[in-house]
Protein backbone atom coordinates (compact mmCIF):
# COMPACT_ATOMS: atom_id res chain seq x y z
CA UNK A 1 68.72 -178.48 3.63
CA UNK A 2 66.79 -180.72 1.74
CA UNK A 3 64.19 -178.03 0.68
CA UNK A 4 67.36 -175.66 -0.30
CA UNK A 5 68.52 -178.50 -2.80
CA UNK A 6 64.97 -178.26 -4.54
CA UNK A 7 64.90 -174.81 -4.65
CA UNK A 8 68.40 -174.71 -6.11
CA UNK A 9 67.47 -177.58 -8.79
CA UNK A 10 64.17 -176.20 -9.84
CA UNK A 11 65.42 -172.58 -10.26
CA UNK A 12 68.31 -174.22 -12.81
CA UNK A 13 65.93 -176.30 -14.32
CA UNK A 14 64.59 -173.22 -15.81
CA UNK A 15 67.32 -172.99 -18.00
CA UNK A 16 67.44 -176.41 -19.41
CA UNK A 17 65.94 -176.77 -22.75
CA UNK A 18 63.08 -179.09 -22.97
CA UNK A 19 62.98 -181.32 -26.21
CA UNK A 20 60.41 -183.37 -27.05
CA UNK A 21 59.93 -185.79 -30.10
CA UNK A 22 56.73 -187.42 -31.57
CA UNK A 23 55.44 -188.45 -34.70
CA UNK A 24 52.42 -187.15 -36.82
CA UNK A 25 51.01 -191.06 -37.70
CA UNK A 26 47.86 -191.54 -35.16
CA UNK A 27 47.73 -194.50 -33.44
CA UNK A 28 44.49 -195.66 -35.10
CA UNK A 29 43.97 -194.59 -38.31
CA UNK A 30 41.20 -192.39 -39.41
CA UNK A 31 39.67 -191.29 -42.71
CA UNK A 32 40.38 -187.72 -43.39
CA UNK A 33 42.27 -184.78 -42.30
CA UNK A 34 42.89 -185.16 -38.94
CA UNK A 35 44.94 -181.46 -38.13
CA UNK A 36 48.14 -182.81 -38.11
CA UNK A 37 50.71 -182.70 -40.84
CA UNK A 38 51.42 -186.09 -42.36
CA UNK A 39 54.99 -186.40 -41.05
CA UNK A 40 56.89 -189.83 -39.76
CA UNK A 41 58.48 -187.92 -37.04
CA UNK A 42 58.84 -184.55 -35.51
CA UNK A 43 61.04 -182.76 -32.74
CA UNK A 44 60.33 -179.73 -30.51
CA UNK A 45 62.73 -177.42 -28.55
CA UNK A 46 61.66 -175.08 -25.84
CA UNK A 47 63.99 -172.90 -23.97
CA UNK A 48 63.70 -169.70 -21.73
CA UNK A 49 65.90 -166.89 -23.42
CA UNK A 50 68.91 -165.32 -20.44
CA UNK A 51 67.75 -163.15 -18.52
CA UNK A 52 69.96 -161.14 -15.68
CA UNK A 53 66.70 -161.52 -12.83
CA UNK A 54 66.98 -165.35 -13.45
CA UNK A 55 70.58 -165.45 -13.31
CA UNK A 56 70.63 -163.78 -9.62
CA UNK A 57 67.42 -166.01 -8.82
CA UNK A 58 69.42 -169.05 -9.18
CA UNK A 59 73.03 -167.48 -7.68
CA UNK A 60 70.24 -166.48 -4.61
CA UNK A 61 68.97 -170.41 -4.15
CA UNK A 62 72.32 -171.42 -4.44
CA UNK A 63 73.43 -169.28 -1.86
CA UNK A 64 70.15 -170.62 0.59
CA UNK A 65 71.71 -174.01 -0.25
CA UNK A 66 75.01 -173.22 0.86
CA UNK A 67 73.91 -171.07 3.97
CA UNK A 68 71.78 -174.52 5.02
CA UNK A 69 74.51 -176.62 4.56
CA UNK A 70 76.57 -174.30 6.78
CA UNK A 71 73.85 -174.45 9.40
CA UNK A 72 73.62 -177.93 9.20
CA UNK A 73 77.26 -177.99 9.74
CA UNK A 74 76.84 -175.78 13.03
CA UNK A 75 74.51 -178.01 14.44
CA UNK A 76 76.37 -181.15 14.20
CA UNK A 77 79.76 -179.03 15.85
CA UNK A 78 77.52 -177.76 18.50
CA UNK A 79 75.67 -181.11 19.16
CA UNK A 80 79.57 -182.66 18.93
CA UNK A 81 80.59 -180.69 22.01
């Protein structure tokens, strides 16, 4: 059941935008263009766009989670009589 749950949460994870912040000061300062723009802070979004094969991906793990958690169910009844 347990490896259900993580294949349920990392196929939604997929779909949660990642957002990152930083800052464009270096940490010790240097003489001279270092390739980042001069900026006291930035922030980055990344997200996968919808599509329908990752939709029925995750409806599919969710389904292995709930057919384990059925089984597991079955085996404590059966073990019960």
């Amino acid at each position: 059941m347990q490896r259900a749950a993580a294949s349920h949460s990392e196929s939604k994870d997929l779909f949660i935008p990642s957002v990152s912040f930083g800052s464009g000061l270096p940490a010790f300062p240097e003489v001279g263009f270092t390739g980042n723009l001069p900026s006291i802070w930035d922030a980055t979004v990344q997200s996968v766009v919808f599509s329908m094969p990752d939709f029925r991906n995750i409806q599919a793990a969710g389904m292995g989670l709930q057919a384990a958690q059925l089984s597991l169910k079955d085996a404590r009844e059966q073990a019960a009589l």
